[in-house]
PDB file of N, CA and C in Angstrom:
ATOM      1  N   UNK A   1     215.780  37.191 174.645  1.00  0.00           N
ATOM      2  CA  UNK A   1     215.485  37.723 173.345  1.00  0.00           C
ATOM      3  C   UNK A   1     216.518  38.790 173.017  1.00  0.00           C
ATOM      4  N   UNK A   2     216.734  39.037 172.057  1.00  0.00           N
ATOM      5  CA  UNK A   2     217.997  39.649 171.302  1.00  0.00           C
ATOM      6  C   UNK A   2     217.020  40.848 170.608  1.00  0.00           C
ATOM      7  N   UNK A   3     217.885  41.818 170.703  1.00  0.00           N
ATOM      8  CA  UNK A   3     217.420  43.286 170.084  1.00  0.00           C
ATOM      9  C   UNK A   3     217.971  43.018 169.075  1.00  0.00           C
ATOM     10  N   UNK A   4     217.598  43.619 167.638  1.00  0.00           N
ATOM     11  CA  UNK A   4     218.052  43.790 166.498  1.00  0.00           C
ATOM     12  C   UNK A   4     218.500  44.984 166.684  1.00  0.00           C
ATOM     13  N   UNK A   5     219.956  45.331 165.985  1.00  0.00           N
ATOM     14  CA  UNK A   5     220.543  46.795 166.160  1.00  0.00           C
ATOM     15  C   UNK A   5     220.886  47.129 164.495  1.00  0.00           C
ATOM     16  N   UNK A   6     221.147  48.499 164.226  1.00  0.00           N
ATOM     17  CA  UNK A   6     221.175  48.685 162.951  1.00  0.00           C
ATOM     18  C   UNK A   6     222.206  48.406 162.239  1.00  0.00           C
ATOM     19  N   UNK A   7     222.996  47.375 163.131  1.00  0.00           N
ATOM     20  CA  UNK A   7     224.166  47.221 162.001  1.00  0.00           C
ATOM     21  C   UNK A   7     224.127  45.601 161.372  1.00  0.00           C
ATOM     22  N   UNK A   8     223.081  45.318 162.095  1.00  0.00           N
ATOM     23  CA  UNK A   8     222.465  43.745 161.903  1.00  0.00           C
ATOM     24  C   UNK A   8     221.706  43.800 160.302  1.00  0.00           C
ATOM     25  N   UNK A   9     222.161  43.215 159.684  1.00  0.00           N
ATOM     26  CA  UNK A   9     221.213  42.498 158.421  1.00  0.00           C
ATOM     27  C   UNK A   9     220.428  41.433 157.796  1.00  0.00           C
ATOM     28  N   UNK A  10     219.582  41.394 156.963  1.00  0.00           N
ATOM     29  CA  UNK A  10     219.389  39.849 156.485  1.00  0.00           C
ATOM     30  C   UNK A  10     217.415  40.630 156.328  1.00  0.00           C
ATOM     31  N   UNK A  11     217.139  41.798 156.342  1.00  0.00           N
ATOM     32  CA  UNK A  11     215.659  41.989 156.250  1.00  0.00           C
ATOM     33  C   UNK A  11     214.761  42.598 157.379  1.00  0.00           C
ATOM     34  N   UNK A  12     215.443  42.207 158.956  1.00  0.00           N
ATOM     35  CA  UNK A  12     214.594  42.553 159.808  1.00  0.00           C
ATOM     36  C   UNK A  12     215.170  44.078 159.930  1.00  0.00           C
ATOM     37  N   UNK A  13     213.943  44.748 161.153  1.00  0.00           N
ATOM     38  CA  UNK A  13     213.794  45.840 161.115  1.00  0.00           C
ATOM     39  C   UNK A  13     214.621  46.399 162.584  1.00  0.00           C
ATOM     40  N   UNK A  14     215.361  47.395 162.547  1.00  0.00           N
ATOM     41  CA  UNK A  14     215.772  48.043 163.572  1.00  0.00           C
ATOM     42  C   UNK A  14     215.025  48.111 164.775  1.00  0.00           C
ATOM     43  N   UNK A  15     215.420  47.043 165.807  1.00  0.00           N
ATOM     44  CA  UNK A  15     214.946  47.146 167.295  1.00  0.00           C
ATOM     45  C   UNK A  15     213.893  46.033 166.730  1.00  0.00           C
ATOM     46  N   UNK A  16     214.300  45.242 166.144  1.00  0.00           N
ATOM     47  CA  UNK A  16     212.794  43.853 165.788  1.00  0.00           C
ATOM     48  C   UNK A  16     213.514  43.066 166.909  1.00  0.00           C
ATOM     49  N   UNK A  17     212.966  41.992 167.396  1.00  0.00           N
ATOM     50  CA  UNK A  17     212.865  41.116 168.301  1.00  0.00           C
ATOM     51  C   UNK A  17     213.623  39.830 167.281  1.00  0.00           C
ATOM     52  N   UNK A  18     214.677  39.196 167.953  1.00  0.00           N
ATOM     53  CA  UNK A  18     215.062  38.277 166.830  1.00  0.00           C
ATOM     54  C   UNK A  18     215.164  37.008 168.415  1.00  0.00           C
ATOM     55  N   UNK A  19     214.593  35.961 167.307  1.00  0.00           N
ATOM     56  CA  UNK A  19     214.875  34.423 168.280  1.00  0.00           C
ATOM     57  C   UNK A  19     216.485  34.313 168.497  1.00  0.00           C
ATOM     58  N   UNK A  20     216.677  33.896 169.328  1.00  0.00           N
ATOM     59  CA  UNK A  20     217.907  33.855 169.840  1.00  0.00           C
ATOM     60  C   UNK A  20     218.898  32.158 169.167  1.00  0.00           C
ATOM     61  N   UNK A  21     217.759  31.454 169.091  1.00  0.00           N
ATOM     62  CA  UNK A  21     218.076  30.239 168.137  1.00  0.00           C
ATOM     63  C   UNK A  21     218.533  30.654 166.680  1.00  0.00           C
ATOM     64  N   UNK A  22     217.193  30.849 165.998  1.00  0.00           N
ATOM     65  CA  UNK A  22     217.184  31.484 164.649  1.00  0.00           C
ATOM     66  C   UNK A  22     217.864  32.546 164.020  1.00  0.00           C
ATOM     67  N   UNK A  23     217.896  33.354 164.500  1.00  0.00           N
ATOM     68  CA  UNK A  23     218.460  34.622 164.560  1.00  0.00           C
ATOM     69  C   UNK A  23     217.147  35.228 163.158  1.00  0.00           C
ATOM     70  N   UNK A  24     216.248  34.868 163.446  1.00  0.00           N
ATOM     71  CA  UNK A  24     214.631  35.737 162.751  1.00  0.00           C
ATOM     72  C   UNK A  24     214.022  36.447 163.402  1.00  0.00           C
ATOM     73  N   UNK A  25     213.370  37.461 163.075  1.00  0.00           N
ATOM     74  CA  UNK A  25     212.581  37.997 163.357  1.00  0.00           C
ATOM     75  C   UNK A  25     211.393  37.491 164.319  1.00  0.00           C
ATOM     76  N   UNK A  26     211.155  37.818 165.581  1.00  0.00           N
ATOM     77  CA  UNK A  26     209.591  37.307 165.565  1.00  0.00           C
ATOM     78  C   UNK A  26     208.552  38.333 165.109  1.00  0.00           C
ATOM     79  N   UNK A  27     206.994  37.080 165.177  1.00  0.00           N
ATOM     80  CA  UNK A  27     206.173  37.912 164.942  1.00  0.00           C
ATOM     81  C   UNK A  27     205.222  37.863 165.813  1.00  0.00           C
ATOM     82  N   UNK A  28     204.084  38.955 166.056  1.00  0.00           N
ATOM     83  CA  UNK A  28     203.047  38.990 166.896  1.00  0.00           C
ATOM     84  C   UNK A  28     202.087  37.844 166.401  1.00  0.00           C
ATOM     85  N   UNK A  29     201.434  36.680 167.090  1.00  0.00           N
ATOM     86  CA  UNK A  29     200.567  35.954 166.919  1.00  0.00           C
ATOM     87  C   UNK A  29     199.610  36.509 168.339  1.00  0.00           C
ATOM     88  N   UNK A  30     198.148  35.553 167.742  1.00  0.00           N
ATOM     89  CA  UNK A  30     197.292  35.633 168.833  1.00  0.00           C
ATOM     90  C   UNK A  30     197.018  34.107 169.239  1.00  0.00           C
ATOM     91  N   UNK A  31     196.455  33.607 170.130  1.00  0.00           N
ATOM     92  CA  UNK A  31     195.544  32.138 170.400  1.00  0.00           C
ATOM     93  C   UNK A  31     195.215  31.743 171.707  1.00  0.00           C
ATOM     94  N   UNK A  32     194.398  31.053 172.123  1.00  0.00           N
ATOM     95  CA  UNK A  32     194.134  31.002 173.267  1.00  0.00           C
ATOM     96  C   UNK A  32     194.704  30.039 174.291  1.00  0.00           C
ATOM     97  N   UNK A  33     195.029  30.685 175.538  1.00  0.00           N
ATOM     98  CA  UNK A  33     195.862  30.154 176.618  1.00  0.00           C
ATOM     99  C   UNK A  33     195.184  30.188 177.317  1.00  0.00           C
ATOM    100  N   UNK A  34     195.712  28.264 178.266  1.00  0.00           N
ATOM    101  CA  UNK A  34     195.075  27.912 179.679  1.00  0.00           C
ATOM    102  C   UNK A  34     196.398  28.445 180.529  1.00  0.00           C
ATOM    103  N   UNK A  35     195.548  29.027 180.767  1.00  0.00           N
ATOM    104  CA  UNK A  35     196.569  29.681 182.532  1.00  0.00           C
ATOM    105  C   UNK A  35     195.388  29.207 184.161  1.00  0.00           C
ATOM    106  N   UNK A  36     195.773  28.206 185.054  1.00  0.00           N
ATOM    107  CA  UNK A  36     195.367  28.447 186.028  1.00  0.00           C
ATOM    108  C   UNK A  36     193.827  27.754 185.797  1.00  0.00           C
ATOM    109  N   UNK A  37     193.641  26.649 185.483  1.00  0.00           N
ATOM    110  CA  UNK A  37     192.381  26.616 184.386  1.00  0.00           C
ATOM    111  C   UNK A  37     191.503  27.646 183.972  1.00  0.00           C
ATOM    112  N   UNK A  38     191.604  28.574 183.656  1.00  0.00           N
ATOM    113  CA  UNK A  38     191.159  30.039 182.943  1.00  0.00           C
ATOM    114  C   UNK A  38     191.646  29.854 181.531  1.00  0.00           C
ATOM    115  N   UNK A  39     190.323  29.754 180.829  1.00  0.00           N
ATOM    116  CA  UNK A  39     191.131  29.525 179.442  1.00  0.00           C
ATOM    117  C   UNK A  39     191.062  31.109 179.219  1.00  0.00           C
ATOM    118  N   UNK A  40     191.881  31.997 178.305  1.00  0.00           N
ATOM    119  CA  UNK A  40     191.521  33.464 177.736  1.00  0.00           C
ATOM    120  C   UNK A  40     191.991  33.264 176.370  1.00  0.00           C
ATOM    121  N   UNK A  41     191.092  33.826 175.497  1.00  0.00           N
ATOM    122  CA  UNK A  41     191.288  33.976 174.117  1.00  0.00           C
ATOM    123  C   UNK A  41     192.204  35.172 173.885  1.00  0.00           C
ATOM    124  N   UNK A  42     192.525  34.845 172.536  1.00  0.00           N
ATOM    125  CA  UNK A  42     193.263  36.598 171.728  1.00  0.00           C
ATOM    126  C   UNK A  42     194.142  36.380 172.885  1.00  0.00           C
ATOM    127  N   UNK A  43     195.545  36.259 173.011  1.00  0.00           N
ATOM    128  CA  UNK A  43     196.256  36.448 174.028  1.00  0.00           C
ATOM    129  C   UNK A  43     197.136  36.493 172.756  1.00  0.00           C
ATOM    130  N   UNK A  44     198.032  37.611 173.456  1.00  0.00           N
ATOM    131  CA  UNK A  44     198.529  38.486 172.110  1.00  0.00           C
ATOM    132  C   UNK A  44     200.777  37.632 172.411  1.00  0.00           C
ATOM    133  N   UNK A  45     201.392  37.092 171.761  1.00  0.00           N
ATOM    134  CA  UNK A  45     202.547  36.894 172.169  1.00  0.00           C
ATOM    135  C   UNK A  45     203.599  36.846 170.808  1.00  0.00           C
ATOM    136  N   UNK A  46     204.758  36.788 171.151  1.00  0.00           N
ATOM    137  CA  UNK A  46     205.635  36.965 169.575  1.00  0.00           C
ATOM    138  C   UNK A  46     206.196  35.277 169.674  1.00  0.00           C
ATOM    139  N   UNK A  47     205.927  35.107 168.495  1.00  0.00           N
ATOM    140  CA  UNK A  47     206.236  33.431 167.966  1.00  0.00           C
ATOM    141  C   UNK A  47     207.019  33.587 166.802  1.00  0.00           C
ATOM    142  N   UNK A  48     208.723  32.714 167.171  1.00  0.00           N
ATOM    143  CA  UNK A  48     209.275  32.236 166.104  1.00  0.00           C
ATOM    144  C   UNK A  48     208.991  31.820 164.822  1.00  0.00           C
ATOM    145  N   UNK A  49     208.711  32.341 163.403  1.00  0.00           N
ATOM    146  CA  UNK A  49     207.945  31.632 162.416  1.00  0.00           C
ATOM    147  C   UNK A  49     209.245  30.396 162.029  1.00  0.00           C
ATOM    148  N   UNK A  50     209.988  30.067 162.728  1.00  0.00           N
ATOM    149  CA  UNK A  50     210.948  29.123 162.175  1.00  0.00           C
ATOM    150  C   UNK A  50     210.508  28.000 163.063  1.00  0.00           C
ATOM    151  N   UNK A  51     211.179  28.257 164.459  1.00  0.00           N
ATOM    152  CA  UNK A  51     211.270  27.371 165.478  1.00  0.00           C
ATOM    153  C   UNK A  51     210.070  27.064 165.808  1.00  0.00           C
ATOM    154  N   UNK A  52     208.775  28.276 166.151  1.00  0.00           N
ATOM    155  CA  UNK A  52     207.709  28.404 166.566  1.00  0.00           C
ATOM    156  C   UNK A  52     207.689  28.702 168.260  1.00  0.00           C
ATOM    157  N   UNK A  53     208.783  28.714 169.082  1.00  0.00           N
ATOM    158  CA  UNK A  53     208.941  28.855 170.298  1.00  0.00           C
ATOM    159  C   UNK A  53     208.292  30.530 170.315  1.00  0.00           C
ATOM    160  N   UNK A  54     207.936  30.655 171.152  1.00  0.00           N
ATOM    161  CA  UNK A  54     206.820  31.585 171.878  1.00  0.00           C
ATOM    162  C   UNK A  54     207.453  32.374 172.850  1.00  0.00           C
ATOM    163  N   UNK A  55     207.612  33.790 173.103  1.00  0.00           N
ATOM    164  CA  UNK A  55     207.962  34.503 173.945  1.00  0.00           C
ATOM    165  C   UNK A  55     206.997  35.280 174.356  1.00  0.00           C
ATOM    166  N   UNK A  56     206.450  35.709 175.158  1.00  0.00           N
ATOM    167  CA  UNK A  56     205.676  36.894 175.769  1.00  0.00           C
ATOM    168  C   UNK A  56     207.055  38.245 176.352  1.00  0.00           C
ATOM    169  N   UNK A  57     206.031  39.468 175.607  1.00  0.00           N
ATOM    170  CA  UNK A  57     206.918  40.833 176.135  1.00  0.00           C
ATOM    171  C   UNK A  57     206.418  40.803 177.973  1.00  0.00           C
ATOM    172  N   UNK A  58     207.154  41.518 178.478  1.00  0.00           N
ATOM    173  CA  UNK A  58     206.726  42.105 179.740  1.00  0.00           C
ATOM    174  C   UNK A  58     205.330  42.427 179.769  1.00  0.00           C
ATOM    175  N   UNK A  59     205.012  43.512 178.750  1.00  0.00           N
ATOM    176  CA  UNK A  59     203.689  44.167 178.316  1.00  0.00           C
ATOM    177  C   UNK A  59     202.285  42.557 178.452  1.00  0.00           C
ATOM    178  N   UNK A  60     202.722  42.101 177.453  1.00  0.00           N
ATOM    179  CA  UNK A  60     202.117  41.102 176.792  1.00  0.00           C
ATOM    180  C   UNK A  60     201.709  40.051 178.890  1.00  0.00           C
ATOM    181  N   UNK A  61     202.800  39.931 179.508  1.00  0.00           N
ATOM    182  CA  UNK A  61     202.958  38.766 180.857  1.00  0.00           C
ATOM    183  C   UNK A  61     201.912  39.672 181.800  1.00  0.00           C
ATOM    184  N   UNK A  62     201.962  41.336 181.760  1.00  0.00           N
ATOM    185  CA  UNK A  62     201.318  42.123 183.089  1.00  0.00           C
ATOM    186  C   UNK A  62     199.625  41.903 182.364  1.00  0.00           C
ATOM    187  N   UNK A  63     199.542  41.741 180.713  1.00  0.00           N
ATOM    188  CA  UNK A  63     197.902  41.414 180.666  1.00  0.00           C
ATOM    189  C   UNK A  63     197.440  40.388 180.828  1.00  0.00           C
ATOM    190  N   UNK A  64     198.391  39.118 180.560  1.00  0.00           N
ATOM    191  CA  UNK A  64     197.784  37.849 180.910  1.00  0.00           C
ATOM    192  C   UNK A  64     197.388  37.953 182.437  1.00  0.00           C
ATOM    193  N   UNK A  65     198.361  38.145 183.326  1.00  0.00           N
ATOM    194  CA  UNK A  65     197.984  38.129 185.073  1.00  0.00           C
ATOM    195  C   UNK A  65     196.714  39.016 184.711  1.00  0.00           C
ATOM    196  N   UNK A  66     196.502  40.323 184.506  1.00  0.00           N
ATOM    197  CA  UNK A  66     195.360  41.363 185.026  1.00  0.00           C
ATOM    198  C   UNK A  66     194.153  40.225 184.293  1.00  0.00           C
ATOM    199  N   UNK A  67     194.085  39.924 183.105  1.00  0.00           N
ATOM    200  CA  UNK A  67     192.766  38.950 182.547  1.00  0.00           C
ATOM    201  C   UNK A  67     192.664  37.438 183.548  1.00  0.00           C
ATOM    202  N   UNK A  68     193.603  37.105 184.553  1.00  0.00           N
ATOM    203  CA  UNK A  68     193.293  35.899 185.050  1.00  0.00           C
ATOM    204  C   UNK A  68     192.476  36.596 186.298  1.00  0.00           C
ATOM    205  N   UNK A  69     193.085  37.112 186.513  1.00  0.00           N
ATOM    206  CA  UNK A  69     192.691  37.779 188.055  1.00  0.00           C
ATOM    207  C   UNK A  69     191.487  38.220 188.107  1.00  0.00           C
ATOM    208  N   UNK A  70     191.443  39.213 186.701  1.00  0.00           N
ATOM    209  CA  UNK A  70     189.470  39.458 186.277  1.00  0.00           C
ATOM    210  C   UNK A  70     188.819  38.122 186.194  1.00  0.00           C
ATOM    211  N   UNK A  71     189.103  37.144 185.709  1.00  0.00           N
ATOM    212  CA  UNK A  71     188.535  36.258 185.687  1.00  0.00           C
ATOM    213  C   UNK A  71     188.303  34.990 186.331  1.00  0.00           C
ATOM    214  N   UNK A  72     189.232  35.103 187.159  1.00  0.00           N
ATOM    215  CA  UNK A  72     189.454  33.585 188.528  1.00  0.00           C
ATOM    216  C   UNK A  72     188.431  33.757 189.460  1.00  0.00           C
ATOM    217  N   UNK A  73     187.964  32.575 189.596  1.00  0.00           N
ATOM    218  CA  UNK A  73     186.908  32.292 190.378  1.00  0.00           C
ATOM    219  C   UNK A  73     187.676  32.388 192.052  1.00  0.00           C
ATOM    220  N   UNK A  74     186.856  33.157 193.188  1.00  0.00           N
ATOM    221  CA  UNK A  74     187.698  32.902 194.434  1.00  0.00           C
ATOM    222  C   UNK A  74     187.310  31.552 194.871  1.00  0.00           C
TER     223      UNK A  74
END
């Protein structure tokens, strides 16, 4: 993923997240992901509104693990 820097133009915002295809902006979506058969809802990730390809932040990857782990059966 590509940092937007301020000398970049076209609308997005300084330090926005731009697809590396597109060169757009992403945006925060929510929906629910099977991880591990654990389904979890609201799982928060930034999605291309062009391409639609899906990135998770760091932030976004350390809550999916902590919600599987709360929730995996041993």
């Amino acid at each position: 993923m590509e940092k937007n820097s301020l000398n970049k133009t076209g609308g997005t915002k300084a330090g926005a997240l731009l697809c590396p295809a597109c060169c757009v902006e992403y945006v925060e979506v929510e929906f629910d992901l099977d991880v591990e058969d654990v389904v979890l809802h609201n799982v928060k990730a930034l999605r291309c509104p062009s391409c639609e390809e899906e990135q998770f932040t760091p932030e976004q990857v350390e809550e999916i693990k902590k919600r599987v782990s709360n929730t995996a059966h041993p």
